[in-house]
Protein backbone atom coordinates (compact mmCIF):
# COMPACT_ATOMS: atom_id res chain seq x y z
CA UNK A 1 32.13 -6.24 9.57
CA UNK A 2 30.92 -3.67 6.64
CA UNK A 3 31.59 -0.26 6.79
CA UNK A 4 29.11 2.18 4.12
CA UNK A 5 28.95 -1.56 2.41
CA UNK A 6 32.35 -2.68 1.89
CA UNK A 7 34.37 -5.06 3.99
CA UNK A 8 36.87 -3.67 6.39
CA UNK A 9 40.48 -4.78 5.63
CA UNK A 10 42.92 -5.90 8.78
CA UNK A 11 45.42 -3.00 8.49
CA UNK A 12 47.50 -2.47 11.69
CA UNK A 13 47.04 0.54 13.66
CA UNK A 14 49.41 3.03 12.90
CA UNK A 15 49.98 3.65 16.59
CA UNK A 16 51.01 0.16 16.90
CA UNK A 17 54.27 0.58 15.32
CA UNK A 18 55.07 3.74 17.84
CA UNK A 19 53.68 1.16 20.74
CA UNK A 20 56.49 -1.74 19.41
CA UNK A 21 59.26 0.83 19.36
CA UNK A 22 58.34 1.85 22.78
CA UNK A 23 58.61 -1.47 24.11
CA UNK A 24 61.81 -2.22 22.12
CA UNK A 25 63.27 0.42 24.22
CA UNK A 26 62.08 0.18 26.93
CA UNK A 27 63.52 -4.18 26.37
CA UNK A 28 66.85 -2.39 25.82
CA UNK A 29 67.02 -0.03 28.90
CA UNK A 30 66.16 -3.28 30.91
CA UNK A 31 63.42 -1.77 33.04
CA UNK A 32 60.12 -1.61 33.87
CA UNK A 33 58.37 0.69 31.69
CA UNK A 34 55.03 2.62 33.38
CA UNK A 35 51.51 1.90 32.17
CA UNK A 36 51.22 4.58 29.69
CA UNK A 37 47.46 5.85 28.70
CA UNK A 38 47.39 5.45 25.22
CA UNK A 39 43.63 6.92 22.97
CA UNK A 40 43.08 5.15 20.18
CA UNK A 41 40.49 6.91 18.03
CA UNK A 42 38.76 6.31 14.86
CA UNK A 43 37.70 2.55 15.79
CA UNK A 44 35.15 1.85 13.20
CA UNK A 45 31.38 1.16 14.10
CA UNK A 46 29.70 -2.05 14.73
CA UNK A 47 26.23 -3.09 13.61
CA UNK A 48 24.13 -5.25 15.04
CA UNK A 49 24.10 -8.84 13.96
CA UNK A 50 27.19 -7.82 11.12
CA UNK A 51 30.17 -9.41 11.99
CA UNK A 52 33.09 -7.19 13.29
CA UNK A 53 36.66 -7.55 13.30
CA UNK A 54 39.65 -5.61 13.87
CA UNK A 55 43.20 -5.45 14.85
CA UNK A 56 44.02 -3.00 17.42
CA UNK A 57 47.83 -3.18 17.34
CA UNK A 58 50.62 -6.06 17.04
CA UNK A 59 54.51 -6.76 18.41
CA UNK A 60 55.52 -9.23 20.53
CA UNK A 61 52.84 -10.98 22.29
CA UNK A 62 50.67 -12.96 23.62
CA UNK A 63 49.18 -10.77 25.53
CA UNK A 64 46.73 -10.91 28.27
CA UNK A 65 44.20 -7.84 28.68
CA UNK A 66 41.00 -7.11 31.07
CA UNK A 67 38.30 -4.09 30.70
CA UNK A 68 39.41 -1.78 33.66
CA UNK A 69 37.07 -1.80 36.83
CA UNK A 70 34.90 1.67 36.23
CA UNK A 71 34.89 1.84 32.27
CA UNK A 72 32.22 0.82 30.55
CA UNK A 73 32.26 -2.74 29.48
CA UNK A 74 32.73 -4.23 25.70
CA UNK A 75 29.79 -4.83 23.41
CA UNK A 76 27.69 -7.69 24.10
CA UNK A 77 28.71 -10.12 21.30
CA UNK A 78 32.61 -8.81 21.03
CA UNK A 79 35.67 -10.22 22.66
CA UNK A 80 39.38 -9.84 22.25
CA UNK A 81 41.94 -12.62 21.14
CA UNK A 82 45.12 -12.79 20.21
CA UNK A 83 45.61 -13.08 16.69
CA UNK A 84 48.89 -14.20 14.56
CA UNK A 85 49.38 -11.65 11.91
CA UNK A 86 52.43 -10.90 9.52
CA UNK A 87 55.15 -13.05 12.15
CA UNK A 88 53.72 -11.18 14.70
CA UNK A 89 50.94 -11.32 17.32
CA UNK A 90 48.02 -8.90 17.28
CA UNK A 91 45.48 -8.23 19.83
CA UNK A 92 41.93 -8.44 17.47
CA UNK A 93 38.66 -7.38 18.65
CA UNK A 94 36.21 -9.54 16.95
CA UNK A 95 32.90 -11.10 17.02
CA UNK A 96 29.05 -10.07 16.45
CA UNK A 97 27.26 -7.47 18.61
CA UNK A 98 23.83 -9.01 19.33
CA UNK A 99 22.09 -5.84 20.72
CA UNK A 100 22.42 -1.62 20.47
CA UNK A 101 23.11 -1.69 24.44
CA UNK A 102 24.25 1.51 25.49
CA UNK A 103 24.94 2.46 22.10
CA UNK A 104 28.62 4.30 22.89
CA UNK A 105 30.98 2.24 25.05
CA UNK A 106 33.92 4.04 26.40
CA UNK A 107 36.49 1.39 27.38
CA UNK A 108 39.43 1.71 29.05
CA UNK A 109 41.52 -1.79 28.37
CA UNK A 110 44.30 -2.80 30.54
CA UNK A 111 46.80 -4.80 28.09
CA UNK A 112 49.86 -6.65 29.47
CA UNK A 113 52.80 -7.59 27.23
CA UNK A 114 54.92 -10.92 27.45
CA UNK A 115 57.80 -9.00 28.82
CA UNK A 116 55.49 -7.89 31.62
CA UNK A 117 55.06 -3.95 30.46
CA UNK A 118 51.56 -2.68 30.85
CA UNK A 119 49.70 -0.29 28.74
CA UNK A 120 46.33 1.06 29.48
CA UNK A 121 44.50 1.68 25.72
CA UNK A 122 41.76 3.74 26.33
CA UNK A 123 39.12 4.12 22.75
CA UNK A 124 35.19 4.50 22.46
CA UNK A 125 33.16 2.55 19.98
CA UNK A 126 29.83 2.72 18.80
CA UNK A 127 27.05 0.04 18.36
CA UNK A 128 24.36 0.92 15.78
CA UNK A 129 21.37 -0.94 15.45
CA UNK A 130 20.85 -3.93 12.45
CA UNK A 131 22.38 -2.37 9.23
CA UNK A 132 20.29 -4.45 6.53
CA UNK A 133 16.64 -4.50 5.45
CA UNK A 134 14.19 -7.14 4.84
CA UNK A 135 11.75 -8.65 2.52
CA UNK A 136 8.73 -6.92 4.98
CA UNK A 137 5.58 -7.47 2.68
CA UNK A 138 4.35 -10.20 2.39
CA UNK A 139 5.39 -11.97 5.08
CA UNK A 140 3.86 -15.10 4.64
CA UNK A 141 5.87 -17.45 2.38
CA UNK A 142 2.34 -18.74 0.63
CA UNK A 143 1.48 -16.19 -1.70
CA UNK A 144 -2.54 -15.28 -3.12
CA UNK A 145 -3.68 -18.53 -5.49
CA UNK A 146 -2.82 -17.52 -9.11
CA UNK A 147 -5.21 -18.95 -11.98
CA UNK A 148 -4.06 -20.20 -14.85
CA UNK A 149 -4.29 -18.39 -17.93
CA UNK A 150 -5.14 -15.20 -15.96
CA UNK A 151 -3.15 -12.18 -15.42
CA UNK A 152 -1.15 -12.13 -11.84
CA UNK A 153 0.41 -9.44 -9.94
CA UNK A 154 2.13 -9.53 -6.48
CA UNK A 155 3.89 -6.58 -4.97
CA UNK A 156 7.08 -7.11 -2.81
CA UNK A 157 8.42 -4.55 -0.61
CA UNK A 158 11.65 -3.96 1.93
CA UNK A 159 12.87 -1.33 4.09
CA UNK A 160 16.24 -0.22 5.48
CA UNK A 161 19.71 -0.22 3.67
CA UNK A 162 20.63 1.89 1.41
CA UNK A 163 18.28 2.95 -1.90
CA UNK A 164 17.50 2.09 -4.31
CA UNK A 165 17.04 -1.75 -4.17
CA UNK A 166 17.40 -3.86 -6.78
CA UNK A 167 15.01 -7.39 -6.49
CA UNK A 168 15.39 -10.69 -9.03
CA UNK A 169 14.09 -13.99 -8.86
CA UNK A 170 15.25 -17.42 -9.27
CA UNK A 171 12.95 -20.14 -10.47
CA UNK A 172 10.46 -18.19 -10.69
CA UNK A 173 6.40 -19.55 -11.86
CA UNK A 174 6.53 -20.01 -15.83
CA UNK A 175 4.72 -16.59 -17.34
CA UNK A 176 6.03 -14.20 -14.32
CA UNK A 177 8.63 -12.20 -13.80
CA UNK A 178 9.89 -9.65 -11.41
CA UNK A 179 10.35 -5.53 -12.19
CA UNK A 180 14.45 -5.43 -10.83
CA UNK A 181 13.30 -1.92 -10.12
CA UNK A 182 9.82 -2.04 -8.17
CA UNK A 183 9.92 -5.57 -7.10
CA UNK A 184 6.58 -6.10 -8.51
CA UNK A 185 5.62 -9.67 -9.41
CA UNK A 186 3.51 -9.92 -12.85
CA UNK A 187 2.33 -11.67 -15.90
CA UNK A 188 0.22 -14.51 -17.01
CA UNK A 189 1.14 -18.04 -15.79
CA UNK A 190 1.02 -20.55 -18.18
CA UNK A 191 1.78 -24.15 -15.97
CA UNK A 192 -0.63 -25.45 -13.45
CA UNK A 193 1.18 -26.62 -10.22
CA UNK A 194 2.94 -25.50 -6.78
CA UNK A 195 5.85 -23.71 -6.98
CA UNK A 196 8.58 -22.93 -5.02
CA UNK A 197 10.88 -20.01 -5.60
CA UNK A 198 13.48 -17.43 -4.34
CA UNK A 199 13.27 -13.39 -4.10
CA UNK A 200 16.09 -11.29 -3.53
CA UNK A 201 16.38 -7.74 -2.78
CA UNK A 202 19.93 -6.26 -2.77
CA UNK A 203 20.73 -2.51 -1.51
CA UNK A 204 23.13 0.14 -2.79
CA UNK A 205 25.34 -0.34 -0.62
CA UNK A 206 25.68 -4.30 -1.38
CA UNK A 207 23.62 -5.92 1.23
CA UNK A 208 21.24 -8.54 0.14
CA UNK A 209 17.88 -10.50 1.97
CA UNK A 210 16.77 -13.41 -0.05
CA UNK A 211 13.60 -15.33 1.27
CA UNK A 212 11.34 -18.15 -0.29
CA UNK A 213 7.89 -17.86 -1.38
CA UNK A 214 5.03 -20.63 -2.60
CA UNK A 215 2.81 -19.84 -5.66
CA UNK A 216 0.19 -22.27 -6.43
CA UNK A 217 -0.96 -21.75 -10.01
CA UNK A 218 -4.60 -23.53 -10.33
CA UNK A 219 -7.08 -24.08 -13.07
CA UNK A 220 -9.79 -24.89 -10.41
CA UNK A 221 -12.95 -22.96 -11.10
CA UNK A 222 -13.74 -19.95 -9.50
CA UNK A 223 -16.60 -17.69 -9.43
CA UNK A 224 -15.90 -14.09 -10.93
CA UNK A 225 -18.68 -11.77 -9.00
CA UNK A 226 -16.93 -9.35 -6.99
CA UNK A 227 -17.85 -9.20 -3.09
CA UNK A 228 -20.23 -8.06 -2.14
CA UNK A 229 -22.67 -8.80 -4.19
CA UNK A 230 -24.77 -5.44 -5.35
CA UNK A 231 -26.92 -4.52 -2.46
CA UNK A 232 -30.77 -5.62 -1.90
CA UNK A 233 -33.77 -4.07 -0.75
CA UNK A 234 -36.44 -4.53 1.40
CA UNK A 235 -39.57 -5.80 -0.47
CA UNK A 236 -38.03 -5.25 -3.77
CA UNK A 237 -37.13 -7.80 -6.34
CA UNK A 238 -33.83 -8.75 -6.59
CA UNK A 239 -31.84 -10.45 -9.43
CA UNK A 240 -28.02 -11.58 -9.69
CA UNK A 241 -26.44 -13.94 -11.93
CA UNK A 242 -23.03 -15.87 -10.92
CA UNK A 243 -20.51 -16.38 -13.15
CA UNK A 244 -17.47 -18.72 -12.93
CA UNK A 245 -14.04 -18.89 -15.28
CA UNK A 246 -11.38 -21.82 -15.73
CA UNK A 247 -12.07 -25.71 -15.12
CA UNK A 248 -14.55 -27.49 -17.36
CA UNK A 249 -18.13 -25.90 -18.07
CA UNK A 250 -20.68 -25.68 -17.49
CA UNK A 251 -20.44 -24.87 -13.41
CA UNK A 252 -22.91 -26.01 -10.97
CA UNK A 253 -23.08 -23.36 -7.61
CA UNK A 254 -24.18 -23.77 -4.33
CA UNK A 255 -24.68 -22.41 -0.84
CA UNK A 256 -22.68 -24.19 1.46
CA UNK A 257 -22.24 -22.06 4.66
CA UNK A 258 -24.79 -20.16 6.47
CA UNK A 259 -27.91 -18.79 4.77
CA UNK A 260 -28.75 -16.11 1.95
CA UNK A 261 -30.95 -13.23 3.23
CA UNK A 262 -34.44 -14.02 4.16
CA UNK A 263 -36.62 -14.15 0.21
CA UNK A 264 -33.65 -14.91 -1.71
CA UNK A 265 -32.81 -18.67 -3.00
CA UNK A 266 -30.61 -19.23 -5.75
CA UNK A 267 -30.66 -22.32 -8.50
CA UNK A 268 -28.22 -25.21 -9.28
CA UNK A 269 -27.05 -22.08 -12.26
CA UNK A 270 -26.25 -19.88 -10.00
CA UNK A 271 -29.17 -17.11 -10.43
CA UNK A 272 -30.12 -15.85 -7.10
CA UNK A 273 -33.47 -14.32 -7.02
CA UNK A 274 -36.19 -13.06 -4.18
CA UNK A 275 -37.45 -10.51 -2.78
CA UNK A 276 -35.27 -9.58 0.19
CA UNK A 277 -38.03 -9.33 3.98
CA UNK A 278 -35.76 -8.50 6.51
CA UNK A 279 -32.59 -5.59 6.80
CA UNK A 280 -28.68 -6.61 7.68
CA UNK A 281 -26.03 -7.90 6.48
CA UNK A 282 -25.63 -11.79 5.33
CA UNK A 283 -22.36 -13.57 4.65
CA UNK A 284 -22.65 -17.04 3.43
CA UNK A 285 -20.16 -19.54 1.09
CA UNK A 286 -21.17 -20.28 -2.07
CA UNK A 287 -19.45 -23.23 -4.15
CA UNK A 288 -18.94 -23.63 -7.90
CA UNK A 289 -18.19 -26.72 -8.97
CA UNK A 290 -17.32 -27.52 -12.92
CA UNK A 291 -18.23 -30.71 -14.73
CA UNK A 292 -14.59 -32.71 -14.82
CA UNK A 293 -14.55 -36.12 -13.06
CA UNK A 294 -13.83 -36.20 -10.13
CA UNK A 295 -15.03 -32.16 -10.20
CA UNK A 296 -12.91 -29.65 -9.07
CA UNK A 297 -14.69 -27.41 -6.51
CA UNK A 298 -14.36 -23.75 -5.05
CA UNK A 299 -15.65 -21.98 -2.10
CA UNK A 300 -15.72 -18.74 -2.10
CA UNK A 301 -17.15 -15.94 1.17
CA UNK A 302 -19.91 -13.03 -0.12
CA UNK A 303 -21.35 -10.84 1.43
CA UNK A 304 -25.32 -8.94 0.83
CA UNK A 305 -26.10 -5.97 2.47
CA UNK A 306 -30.44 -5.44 2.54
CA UNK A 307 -31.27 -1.95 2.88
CA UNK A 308 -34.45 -0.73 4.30
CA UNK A 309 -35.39 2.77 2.38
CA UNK A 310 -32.41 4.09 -0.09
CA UNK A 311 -31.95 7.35 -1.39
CA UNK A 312 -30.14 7.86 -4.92
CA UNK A 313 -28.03 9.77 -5.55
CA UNK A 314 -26.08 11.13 -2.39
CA UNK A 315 -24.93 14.51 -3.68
CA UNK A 316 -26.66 17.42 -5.14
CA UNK A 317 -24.21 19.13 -8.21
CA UNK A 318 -23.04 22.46 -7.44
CA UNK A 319 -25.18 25.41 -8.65
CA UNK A 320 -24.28 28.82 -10.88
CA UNK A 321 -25.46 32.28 -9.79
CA UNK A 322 -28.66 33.71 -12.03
CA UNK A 323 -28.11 30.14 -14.14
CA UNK A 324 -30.62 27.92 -14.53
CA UNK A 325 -30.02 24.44 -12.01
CA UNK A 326 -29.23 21.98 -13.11
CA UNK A 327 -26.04 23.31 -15.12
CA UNK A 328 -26.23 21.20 -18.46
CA UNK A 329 -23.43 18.79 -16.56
CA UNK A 330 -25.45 17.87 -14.33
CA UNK A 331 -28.94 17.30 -16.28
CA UNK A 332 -31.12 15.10 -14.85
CA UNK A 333 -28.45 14.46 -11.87
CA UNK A 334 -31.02 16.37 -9.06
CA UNK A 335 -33.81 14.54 -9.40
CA UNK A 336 -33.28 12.09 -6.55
CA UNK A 337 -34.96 8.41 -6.52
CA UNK A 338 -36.16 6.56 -3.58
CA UNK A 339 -35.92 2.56 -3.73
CA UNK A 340 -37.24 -0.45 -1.42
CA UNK A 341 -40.52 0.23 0.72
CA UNK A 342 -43.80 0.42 -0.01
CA UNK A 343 -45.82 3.27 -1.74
CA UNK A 344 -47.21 6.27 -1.50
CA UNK A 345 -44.00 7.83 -0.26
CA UNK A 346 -43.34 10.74 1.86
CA UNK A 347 -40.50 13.55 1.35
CA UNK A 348 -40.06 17.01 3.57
CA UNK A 349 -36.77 19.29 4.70
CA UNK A 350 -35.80 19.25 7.72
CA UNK A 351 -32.00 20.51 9.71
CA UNK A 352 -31.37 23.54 7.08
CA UNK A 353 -32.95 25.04 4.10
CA UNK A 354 -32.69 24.91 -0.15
CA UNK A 355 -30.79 27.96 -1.07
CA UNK A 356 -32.63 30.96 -2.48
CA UNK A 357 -34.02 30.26 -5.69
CA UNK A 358 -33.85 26.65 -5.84
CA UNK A 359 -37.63 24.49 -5.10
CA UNK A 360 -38.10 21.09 -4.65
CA UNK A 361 -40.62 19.00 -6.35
CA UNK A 362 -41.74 15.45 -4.72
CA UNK A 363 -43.68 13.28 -7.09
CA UNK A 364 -44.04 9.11 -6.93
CA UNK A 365 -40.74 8.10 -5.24
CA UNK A 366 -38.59 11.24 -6.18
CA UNK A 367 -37.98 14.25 -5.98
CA UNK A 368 -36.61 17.06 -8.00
CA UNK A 369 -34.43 19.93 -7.48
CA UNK A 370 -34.44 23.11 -9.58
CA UNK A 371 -34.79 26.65 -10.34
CA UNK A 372 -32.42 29.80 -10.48
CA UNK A 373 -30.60 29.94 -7.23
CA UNK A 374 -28.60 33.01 -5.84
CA UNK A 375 -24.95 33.07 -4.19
CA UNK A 376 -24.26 30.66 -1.27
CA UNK A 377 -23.95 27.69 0.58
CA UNK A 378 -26.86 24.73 1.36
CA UNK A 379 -26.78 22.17 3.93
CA UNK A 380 -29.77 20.66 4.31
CA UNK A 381 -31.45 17.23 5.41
CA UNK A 382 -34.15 15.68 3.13
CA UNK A 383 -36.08 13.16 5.05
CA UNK A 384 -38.66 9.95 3.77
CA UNK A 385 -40.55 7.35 5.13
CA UNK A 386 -42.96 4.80 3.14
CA UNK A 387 -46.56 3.75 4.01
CA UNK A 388 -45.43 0.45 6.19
CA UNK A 389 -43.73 3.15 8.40
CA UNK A 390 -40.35 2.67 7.60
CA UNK A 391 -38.00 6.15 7.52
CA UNK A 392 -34.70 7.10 6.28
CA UNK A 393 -32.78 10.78 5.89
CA UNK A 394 -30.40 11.84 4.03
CA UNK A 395 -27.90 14.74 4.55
CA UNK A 396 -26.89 17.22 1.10
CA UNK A 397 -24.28 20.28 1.10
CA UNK A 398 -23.45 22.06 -1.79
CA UNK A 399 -22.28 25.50 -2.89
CA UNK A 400 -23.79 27.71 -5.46
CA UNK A 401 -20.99 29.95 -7.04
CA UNK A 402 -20.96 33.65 -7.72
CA UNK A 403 -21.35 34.88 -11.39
CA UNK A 404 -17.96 34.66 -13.16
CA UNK A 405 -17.13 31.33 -11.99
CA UNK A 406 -16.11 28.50 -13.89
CA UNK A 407 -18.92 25.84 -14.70
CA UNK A 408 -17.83 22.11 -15.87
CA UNK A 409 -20.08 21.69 -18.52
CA UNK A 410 -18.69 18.23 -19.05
CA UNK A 411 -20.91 15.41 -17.87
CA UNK A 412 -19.85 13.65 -14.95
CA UNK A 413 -20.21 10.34 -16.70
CA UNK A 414 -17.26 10.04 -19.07
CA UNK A 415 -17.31 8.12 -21.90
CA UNK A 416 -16.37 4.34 -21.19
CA UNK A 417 -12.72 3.20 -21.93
CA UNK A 418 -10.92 -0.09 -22.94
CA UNK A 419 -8.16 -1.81 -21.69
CA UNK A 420 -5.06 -1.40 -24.03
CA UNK A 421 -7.15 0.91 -26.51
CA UNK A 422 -6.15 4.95 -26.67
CA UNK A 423 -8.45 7.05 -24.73
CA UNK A 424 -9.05 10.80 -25.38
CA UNK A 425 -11.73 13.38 -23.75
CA UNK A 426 -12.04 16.96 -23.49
CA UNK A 427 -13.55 18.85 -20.47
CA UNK A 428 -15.31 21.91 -21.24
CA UNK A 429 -15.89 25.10 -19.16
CA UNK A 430 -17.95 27.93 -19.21
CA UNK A 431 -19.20 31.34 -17.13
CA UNK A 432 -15.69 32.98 -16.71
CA UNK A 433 -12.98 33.98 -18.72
CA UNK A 434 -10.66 31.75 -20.83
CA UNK A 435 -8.14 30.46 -20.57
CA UNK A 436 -8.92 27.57 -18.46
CA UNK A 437 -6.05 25.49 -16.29
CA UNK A 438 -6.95 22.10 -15.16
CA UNK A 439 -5.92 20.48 -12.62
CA UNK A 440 -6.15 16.99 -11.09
CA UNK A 441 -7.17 16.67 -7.24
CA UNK A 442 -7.22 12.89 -6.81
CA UNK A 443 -4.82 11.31 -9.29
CA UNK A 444 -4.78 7.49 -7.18
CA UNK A 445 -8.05 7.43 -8.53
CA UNK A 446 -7.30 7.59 -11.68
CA UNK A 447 -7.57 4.51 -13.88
CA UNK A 448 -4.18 3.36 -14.49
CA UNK A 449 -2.78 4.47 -17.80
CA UNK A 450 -5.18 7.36 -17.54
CA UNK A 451 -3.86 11.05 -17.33
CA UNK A 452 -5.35 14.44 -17.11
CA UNK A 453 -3.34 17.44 -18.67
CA UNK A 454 -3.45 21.02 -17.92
CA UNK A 455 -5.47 21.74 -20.92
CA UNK A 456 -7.90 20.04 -19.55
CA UNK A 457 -8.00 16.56 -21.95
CA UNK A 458 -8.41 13.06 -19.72
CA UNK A 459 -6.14 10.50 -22.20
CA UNK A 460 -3.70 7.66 -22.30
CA UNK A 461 -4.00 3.78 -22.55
CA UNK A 462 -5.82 2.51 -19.81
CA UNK A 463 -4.53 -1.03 -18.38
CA UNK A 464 -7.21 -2.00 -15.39
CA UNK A 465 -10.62 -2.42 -16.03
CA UNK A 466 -13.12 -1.00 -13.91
CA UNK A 467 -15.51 2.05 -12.33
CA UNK A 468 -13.04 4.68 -11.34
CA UNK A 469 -14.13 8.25 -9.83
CA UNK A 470 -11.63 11.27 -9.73
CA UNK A 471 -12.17 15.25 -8.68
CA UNK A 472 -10.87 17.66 -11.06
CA UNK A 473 -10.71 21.30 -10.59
CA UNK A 474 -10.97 24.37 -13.36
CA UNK A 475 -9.36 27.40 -12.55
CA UNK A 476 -10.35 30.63 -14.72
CA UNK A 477 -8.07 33.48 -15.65
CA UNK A 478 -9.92 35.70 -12.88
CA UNK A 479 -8.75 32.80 -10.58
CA UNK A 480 -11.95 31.79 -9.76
CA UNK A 481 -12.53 27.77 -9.49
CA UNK A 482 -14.96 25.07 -9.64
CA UNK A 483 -14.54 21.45 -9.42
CA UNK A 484 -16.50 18.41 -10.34
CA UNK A 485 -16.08 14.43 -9.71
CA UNK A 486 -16.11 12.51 -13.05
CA UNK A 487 -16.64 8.83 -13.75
CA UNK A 488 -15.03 6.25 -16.02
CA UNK A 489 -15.42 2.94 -16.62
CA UNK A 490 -13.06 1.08 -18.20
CA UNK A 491 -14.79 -2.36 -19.91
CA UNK A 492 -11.96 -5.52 -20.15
């Protein structure tokens, strides 16, 4: 067995040497000695599924032993023996528990000696569930296709023993390797083929879980649209291109499981054009193929959602007190555009009312929000419907702040980034007094490599590309606060 991580070594129980001497004696006075009750205490733990092993005490044996009737009885998994140690015998406890059980066992053990004395040894001892962790996520041994040439990154995880772990890898895909610290997977693989290799995670305190996993690194095409595809409308055109990496150009693409939505078709290229007739959601398979003989093909799952009537955007911007709305962050972000349907279009307010101050002007298929609100809170539901009679609603909330409160006057929409390129932007403020202390309020949406400081600068390196959204919030030196969600795309 382990105890905290380290073997246990056989040393003899102290009390066994007082125990010999006792039967010595009790040999010389030529009698029959009583069953003394004799606690033995400090008897280690046992873990499930650990092997355990110890010598209780040693002298002249063999002996022969049984669990008295009434105690409890020994672990499941552990037995005694008789064990020759140092010219002597011992009595060893030994085996594997194979379940918690009770958990304590209190066990009285009645232990006769070759010269017929009898002792009863009476000691308690403790079975604690599985002390050891495992390789948890993921648990399937066939990892997520890698493509050549392309950058890879698989995350393994364990729980239980004793932090922090430390993970390596043994034969691992040519072009990855694993973080020893995080037990993340990454890099760029450079060999086509299946491969087979080993992950191990060891503990602090020494105990280690190794299991096998299968990688297969392919340079069969695949097409690079994300799912789902961007969203369609009713009786409005609609216009995506597919796009494909690795294998031989150029690709040929098809629809090979269920249908596209109802007006869209798409060509041997891969455009996919229409106008979209009838509302859901449509999930088809679409297959690239590339021009190598024979051609290596792909399918992939996507998914188009066709809206009926759809409102953009979603939120109204926060408003100042005896400012002018829009604040110059949010220029041109109330003016709200309806898509899809057929014209003329209808708008009105219904559930709530526009804050004091603030009008609403419908013209076409939008509508625009403006004017010089006062103090307080809007929650309101604008409502539209189009001349074939479809109708749609849309809820807003938002919060127009005293005088003296901090305004971003930052545009939402960042400047883009680049992967690997330095990145440096500084929000603004106005309407209260300086300084300013910013503060971050989503930071795991942050683009990775991306930071935002107290002083109110978003910079770093970023890594990932891709269309991130994070909150920050401004607080003024009369404490007073306003925050604002920003955008940032980062291009490849």
């Amino acid at each position: 067995m382990k105890i905290n991580g380290s073997p246990r070594s056989r040393t003899p129980n102290p009390r066994s040497f007082f125990g010999a001497l006792l039967l010595a004696l009790a040999l010389l006075c030529g009698g029959q000695a009583k069953a003394d009750l004799i606690t033995w205490t400090g008897v280690p733990d046992g873990y499930v599924n650990d092997s355990y092993d110890i010598l209780f005490f040693y002298g002249s044996g063999p002996y022969s032993w049984e669990v008295v009737p009434g105690s409890d009885p020994l672990p499941d998994g552990l037995a005694f023996s008789n064990f020759q140690f140092q010219g002597s015998t011992a009595l060893e406890l030994k085996g594997t528990p194979t379940s918690v059980g009770r958990g304590t066992y209190n066990v009285t053990l009645r232990v006769t000696y070759s010269t017929g004395l009898i002792d009863l040894w009476k000691f308690t001892i403790i079975i604690k569930p599985e002390y050891s962790m495992s390789i948890i996520s993921p648990s399937s041994p066939f990892l997520p296709k890698a493509s050549l040439g392309e950058a890879y990154t698989q995350t393994f995880k364990a729980t239980g023993g004793v932090l922090p772990y430390t993970w390596s890898i043994e034969a691992e895909p040519p072009g990855l390797d694993i973080d020893t610290r995080t037990g993340v997977l990454s890099g760029t693989p450079t060999t086509k083929g299946t491969f087979t290799f080993q992950v191990s995670v060891t503990d602090n305190a020494g105990f280690t879980k190794t299991r096998r996993y299968t990688l297969i690194v392919t340079d069969t095409p695949v097409i690079t649209n994300t799912n789902p595809l961007p969203n369609g409308l009713l009786n409005t055109a609609y216009r995506v291109q597919l796009t494909g990496k690795l294998g031989t150009t150029p690709y040929t693409f098809a629809v090979t499981g269920l249908n596209l939505p109802p007006g869209l078709s798409m060509t041997s290229g891969g455009l996919i054009t229409g106008t979209p007739t009838v509302e859901g959601t449509y999930q088809f398979e679409l297959t690239i193929s590339d021009s190598s003989s024979p051609a290596k093909t792909n399918a992939q799952q996507f998914t188009i959602n066709v809206y009926g009537l759809d409102i953009n955007p979603k939120i109204l911007p926060d408003g100042m007190q005896n400012s002018p709305y829009p604040l110059p962050a949010d220029a041109g972000a109330t003016t709200l555009t309806l898509s899809g349907g057929k014209p003329p279009f209808r708008f009105r307010i219904t559930k709530g009312k526009l804050p004091s101050g603030i009008a609403w002007y419908p013209s076409g298929n939008t509508v625009t929000f403006r004017g010089f609100p006062r103090a307080g809170t809007a929650n309101f539901t604008l409502a539209f419907a189009d001349a074939s009679g479809q109708k749609g609603e849309q809820q807003f909330a938002f919060t127009v702040a005293p005088a003296g409160t901090p305004a971003i006057s930052t545009p939402a929409a960042l400047a883009n980034g680049k992967v690997g390129q330095p990145y440096s932007v500084a929000l603004q403020s106005t309407g209260a007094p300086a300084p300013y202390l910013w503060r971050i309020l989503t930071p795991k949406t942050l683009p990775k490599g991306i930071f935002v400081s107290s002083t109110g600068v978003v910079s770093g390196t970023p890594t990932v590309a891709g269309n991130y959204s994070f909150a920050v919030r401004v607080t003024a030196n009369n404490r007073k606060t306003s925050s604002l969600t920003f955008t940032l795309t980062v291009d490849p």
